[in-house]
PDB file of N, CA and C in Angstrom:
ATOM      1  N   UNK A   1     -10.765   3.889  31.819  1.00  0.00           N
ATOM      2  CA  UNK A   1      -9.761   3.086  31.168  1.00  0.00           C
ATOM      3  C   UNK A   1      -9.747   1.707  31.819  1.00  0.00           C
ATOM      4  N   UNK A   2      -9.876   0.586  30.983  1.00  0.00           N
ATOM      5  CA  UNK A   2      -9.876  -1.004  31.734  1.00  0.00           C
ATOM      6  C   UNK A   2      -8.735  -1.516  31.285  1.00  0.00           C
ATOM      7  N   UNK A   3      -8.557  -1.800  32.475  1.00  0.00           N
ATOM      8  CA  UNK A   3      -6.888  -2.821  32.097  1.00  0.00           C
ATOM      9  C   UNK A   3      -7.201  -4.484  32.281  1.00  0.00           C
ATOM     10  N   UNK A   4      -8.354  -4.688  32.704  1.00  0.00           N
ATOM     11  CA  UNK A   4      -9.019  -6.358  32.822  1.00  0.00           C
ATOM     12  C   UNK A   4      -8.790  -6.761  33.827  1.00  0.00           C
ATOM     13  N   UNK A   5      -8.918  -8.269  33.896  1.00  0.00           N
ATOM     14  CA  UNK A   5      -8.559  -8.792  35.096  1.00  0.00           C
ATOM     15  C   UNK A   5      -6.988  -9.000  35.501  1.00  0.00           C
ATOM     16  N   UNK A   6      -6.974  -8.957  36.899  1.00  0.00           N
ATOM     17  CA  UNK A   6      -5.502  -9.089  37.904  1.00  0.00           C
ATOM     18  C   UNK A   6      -5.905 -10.110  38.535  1.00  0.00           C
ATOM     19  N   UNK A   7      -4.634 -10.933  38.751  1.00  0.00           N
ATOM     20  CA  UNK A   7      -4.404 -12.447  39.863  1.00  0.00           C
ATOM     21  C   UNK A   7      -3.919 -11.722  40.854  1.00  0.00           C
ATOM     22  N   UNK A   8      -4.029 -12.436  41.943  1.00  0.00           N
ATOM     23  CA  UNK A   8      -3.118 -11.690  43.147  1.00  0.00           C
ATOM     24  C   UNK A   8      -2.144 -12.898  43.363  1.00  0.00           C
ATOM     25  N   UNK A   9      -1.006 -12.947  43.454  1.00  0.00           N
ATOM     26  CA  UNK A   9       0.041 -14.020  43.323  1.00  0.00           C
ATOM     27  C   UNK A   9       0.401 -13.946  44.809  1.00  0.00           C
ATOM     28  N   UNK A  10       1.288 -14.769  45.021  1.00  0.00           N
ATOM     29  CA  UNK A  10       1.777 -15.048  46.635  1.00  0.00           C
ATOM     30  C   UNK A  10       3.056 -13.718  46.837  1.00  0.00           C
ATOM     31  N   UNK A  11       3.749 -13.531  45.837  1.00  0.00           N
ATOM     32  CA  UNK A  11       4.709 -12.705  45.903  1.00  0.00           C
ATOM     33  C   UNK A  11       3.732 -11.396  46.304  1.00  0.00           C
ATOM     34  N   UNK A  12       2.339 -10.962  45.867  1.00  0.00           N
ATOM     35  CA  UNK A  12       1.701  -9.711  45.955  1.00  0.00           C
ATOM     36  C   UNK A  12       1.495 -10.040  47.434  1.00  0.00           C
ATOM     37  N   UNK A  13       1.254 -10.895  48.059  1.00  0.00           N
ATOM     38  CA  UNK A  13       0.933 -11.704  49.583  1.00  0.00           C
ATOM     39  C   UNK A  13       2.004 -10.994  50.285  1.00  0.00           C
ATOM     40  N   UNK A  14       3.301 -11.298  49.633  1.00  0.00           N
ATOM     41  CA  UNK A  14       4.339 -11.122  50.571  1.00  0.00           C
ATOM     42  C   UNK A  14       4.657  -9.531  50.594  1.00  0.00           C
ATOM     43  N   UNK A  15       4.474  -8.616  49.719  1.00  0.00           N
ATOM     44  CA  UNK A  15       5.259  -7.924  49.622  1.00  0.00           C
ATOM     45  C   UNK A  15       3.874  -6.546  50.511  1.00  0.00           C
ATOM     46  N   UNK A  16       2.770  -6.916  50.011  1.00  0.00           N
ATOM     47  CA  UNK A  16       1.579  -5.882  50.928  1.00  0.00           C
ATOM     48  C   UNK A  16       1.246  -6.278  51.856  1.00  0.00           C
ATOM     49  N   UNK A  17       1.446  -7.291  52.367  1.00  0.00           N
ATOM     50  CA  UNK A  17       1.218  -7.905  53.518  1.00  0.00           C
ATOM     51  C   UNK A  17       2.354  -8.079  54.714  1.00  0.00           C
ATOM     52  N   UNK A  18       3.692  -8.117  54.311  1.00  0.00           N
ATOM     53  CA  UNK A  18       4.984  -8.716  54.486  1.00  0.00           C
ATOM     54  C   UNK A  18       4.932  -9.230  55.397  1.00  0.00           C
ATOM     55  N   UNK A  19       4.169 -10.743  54.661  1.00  0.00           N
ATOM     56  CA  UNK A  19       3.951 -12.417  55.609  1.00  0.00           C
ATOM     57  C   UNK A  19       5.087 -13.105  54.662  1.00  0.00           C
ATOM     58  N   UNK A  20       6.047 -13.840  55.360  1.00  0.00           N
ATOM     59  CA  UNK A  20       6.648 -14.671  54.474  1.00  0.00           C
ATOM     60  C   UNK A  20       6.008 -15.724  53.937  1.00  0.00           C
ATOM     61  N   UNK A  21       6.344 -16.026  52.680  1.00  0.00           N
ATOM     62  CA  UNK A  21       5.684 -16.977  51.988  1.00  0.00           C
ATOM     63  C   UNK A  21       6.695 -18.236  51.756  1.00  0.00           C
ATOM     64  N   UNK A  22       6.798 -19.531  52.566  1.00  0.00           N
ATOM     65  CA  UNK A  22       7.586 -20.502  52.483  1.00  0.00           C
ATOM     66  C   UNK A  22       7.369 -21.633  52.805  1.00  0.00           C
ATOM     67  N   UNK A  23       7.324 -22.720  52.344  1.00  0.00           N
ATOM     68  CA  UNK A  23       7.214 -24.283  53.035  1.00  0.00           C
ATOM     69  C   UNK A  23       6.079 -25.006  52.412  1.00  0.00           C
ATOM     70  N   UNK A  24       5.724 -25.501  52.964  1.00  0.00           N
ATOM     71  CA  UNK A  24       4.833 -26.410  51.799  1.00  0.00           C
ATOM     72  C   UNK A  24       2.810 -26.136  52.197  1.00  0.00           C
ATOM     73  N   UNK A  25       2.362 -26.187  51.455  1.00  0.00           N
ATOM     74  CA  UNK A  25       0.948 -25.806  51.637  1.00  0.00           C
ATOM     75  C   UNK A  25       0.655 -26.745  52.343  1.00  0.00           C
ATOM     76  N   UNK A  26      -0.374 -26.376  53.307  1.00  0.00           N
ATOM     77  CA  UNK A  26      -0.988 -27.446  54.137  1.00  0.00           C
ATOM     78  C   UNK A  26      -1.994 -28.675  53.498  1.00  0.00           C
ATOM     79  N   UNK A  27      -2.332 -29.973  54.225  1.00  0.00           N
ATOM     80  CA  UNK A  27      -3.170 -30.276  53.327  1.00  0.00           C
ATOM     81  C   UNK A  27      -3.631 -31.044  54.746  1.00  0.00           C
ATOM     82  N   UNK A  28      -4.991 -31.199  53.905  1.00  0.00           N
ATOM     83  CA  UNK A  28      -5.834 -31.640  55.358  1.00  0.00           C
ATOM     84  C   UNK A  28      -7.056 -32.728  54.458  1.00  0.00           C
ATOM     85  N   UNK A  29      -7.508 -33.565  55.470  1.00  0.00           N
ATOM     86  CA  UNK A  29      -8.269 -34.882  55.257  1.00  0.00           C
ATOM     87  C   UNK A  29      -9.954 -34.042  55.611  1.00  0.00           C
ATOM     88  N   UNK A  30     -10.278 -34.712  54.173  1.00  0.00           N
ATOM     89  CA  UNK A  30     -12.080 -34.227  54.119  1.00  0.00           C
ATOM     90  C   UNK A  30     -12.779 -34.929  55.076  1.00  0.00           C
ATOM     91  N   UNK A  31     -13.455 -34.228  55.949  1.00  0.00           N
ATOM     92  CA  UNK A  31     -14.094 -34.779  56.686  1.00  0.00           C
ATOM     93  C   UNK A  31     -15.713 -34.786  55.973  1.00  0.00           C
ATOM     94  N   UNK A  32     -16.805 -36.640  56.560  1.00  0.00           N
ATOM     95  CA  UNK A  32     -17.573 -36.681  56.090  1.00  0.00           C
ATOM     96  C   UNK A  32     -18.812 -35.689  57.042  1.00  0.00           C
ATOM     97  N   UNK A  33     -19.575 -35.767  56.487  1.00  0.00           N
ATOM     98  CA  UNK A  33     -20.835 -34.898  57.473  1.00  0.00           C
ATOM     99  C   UNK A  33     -20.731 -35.552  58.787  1.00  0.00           C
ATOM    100  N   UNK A  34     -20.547 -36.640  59.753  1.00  0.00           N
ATOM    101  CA  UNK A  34     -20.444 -37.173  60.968  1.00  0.00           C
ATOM    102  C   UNK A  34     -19.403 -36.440  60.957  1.00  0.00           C
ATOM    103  N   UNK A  35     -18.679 -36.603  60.448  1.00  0.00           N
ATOM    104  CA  UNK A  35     -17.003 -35.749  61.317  1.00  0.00           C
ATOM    105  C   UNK A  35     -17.192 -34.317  61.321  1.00  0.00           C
ATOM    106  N   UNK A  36     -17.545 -33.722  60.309  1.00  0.00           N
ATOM    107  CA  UNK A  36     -18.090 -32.575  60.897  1.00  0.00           C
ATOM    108  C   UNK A  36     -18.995 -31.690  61.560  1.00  0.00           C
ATOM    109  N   UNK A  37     -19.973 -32.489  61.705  1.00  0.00           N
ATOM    110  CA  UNK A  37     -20.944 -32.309  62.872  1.00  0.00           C
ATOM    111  C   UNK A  37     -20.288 -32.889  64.227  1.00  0.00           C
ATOM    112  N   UNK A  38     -19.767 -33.627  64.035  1.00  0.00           N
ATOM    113  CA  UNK A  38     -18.681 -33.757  65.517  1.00  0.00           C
ATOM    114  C   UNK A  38     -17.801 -32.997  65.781  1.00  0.00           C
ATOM    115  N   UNK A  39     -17.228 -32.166  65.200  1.00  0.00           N
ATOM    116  CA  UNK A  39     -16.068 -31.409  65.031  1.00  0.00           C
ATOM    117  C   UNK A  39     -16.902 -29.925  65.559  1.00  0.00           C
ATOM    118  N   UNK A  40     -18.275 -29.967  64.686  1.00  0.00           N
ATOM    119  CA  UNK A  40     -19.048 -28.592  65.232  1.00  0.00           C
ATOM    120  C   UNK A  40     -19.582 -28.438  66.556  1.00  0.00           C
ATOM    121  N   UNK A  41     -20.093 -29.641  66.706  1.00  0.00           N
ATOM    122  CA  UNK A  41     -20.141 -30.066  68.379  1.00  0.00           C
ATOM    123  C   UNK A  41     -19.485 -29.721  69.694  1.00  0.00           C
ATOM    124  N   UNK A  42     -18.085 -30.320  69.366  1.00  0.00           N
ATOM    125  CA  UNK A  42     -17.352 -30.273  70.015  1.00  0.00           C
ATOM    126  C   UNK A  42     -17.009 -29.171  70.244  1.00  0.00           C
ATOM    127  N   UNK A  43     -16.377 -27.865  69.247  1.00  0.00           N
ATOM    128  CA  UNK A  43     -15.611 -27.158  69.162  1.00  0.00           C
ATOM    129  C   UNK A  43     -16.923 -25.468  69.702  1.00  0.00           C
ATOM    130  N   UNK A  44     -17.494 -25.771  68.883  1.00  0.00           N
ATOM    131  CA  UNK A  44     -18.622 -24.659  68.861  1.00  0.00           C
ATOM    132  C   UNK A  44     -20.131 -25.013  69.972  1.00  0.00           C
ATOM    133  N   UNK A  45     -19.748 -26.035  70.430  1.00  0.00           N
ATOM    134  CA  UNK A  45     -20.976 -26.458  71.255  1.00  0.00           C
ATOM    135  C   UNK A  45     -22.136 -26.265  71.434  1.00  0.00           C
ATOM    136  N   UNK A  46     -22.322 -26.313  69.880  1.00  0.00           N
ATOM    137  CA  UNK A  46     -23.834 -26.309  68.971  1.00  0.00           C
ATOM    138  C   UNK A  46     -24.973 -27.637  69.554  1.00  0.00           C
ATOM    139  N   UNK A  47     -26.069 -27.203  69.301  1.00  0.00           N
ATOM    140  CA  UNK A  47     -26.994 -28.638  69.499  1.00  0.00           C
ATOM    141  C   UNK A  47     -26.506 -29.175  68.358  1.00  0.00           C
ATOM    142  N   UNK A  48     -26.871 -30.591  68.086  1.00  0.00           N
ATOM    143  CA  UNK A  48     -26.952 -31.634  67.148  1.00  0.00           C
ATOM    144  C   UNK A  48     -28.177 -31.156  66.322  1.00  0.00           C
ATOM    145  N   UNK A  49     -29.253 -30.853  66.223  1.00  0.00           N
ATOM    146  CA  UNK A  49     -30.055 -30.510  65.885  1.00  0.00           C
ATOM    147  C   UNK A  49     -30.009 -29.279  64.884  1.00  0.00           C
ATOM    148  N   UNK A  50     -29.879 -28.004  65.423  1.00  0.00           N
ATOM    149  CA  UNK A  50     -29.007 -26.897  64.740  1.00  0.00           C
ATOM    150  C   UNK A  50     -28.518 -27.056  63.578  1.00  0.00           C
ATOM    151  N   UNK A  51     -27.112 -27.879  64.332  1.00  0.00           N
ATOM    152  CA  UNK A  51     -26.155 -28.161  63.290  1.00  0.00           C
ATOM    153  C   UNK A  51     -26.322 -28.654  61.984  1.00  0.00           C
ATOM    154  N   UNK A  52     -26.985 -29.475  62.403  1.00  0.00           N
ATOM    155  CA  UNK A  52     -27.408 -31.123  61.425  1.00  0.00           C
ATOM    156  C   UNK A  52     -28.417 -29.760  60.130  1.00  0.00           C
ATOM    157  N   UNK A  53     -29.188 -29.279  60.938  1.00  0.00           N
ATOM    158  CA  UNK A  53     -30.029 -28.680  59.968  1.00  0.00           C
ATOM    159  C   UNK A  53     -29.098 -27.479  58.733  1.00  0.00           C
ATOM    160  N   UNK A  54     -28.277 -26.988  59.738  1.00  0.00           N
ATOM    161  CA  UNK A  54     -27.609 -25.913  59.246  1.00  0.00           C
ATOM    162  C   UNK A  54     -26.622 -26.719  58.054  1.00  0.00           C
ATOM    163  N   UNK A  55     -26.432 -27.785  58.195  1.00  0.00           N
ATOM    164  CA  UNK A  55     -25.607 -28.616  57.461  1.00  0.00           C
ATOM    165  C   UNK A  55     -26.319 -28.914  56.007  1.00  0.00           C
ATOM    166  N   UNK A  56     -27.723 -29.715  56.160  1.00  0.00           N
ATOM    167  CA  UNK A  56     -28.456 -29.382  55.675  1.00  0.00           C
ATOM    168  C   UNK A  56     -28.278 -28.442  54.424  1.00  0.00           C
ATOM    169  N   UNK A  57     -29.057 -27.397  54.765  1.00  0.00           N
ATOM    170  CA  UNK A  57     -29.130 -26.199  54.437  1.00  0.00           C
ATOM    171  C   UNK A  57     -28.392 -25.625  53.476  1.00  0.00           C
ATOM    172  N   UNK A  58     -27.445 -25.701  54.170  1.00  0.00           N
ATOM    173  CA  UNK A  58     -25.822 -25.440  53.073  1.00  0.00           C
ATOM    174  C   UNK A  58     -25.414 -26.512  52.117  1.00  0.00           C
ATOM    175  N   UNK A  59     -26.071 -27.851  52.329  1.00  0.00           N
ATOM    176  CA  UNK A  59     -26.194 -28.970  51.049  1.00  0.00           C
ATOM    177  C   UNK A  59     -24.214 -29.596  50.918  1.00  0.00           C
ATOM    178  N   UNK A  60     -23.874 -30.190  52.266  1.00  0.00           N
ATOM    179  CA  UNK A  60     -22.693 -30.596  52.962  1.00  0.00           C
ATOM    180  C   UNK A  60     -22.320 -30.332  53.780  1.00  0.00           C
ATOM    181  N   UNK A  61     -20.961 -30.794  54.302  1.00  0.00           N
ATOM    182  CA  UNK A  61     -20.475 -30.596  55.716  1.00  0.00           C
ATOM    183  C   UNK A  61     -20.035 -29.248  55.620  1.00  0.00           C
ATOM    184  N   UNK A  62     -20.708 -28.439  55.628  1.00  0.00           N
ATOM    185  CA  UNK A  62     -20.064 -26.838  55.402  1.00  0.00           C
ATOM    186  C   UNK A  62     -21.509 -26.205  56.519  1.00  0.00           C
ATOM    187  N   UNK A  63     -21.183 -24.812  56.406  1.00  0.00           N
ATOM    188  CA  UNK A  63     -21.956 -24.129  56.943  1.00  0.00           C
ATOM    189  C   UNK A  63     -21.868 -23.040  56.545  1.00  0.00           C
ATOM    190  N   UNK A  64     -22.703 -21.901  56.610  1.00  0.00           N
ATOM    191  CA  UNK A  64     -22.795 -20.640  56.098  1.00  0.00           C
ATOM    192  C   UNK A  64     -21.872 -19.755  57.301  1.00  0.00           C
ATOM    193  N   UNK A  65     -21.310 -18.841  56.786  1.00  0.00           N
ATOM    194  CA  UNK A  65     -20.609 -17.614  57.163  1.00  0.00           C
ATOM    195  C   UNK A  65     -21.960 -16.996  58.494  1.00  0.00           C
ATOM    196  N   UNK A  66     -22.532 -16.715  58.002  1.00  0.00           N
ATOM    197  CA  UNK A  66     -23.983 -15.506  58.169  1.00  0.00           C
ATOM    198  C   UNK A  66     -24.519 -16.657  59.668  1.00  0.00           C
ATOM    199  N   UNK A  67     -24.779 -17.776  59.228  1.00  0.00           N
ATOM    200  CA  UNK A  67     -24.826 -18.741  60.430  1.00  0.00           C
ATOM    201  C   UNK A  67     -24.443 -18.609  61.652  1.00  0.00           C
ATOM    202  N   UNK A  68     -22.930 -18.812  61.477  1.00  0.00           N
ATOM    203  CA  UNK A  68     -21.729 -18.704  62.369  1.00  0.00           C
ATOM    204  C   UNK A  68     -22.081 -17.214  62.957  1.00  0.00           C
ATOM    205  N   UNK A  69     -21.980 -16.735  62.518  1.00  0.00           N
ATOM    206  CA  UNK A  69     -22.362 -14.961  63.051  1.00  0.00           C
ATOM    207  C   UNK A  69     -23.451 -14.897  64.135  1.00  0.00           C
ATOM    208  N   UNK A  70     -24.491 -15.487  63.524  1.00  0.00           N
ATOM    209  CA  UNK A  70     -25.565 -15.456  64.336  1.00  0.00           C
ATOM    210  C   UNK A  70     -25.851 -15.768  65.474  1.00  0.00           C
ATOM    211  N   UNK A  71     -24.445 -17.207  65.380  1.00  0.00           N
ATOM    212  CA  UNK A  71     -24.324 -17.940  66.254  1.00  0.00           C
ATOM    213  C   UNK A  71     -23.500 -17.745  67.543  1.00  0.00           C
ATOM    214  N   UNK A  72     -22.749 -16.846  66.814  1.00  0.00           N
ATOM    215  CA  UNK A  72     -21.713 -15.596  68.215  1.00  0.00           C
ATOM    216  C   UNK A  72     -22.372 -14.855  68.720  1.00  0.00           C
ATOM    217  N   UNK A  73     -23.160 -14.165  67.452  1.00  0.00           N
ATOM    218  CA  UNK A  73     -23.869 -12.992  68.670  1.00  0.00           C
ATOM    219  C   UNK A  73     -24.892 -13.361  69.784  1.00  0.00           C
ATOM    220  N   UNK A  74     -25.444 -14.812  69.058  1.00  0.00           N
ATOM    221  CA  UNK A  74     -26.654 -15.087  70.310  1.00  0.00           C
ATOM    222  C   UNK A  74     -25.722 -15.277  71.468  1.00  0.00           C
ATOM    223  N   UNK A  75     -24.308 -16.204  71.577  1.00  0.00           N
ATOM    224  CA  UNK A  75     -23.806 -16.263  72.491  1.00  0.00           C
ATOM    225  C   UNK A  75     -23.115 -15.016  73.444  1.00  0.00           C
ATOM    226  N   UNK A  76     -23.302 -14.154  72.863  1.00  0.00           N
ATOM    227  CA  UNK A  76     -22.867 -12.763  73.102  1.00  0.00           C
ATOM    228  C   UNK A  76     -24.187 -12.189  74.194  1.00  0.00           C
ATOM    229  N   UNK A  77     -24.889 -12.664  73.256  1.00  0.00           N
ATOM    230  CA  UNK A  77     -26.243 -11.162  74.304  1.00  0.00           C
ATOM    231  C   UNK A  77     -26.535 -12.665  75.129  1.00  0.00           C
ATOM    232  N   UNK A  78     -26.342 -13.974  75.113  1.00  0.00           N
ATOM    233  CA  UNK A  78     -26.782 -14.458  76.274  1.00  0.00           C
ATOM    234  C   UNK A  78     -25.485 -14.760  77.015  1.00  0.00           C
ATOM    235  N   UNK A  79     -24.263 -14.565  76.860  1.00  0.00           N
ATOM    236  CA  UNK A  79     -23.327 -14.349  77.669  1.00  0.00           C
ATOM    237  C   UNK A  79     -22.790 -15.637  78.055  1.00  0.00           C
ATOM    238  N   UNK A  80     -22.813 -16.428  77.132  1.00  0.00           N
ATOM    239  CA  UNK A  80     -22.877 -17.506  76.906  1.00  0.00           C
ATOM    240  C   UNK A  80     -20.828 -17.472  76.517  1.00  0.00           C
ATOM    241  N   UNK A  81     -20.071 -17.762  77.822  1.00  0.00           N
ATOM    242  CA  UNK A  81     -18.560 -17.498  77.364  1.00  0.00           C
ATOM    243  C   UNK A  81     -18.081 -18.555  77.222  1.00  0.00           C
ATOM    244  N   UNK A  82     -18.353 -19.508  77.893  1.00  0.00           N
ATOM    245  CA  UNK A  82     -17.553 -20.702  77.057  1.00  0.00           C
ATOM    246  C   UNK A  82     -17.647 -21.464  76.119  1.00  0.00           C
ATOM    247  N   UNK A  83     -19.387 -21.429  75.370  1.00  0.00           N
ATOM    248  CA  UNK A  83     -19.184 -21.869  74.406  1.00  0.00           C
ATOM    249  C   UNK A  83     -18.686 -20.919  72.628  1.00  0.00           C
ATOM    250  N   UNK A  84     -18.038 -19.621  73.261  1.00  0.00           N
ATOM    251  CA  UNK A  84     -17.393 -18.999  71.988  1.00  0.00           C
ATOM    252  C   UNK A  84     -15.900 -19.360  72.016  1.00  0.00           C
ATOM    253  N   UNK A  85     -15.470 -20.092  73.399  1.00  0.00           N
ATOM    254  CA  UNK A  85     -13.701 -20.309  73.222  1.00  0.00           C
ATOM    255  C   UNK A  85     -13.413 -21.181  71.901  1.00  0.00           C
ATOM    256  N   UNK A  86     -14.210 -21.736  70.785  1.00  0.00           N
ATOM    257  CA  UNK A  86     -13.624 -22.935  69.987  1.00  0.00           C
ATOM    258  C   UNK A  86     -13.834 -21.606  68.733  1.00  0.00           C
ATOM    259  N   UNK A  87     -14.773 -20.518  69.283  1.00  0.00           N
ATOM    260  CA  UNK A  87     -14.057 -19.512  68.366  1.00  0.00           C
ATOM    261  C   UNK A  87     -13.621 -18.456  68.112  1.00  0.00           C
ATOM    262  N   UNK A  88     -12.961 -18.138  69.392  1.00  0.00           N
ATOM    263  CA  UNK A  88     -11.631 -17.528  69.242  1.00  0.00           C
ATOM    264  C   UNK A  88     -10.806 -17.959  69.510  1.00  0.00           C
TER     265      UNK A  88
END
């Protein structure tokens, strides 16, 4: 039996989740590819190189999910602890 498609509304947010839902949505300033390769830099203490490519890749200042992953675990098996503090 199909009943079609469902939205998930903020009220469904609040009530299975019970996060309050109040105040105004955030809004935040687009950063260009320099700002976010600086931002990845900084925070994730990626090479420039890497990054730039991984940036690349993904075709804007974005990066892939699967990336990022890869990019914990190498820091993981090389034990590499301070550069995962920007992500957690």
């Amino acid at each position: 039996m199909s009943f079609g498609e469902i939205s998930t509304t903020l009220d469904d947010v609040s009530c299975l989740l019970h996060l309050p839902i109040m105040g105004q949505f955030p809004t935040f300033d687009s950063l260009d590819n320099n700002g976010a390769l600086s931002v990845m830099l900084k925070l994730l203490g990626i090479l420039d190189g890497p990054a730039n490519a991984e940036m690349c890749k993904a075709r804007g200042n974005v990066v892939r999910l699967s990336w990022l992953r890869e990019h914990y675990e190498a820091c993981c098996l090389n034990q590499h602890w301070e550069l995962l503090q920007g992500l957690i």
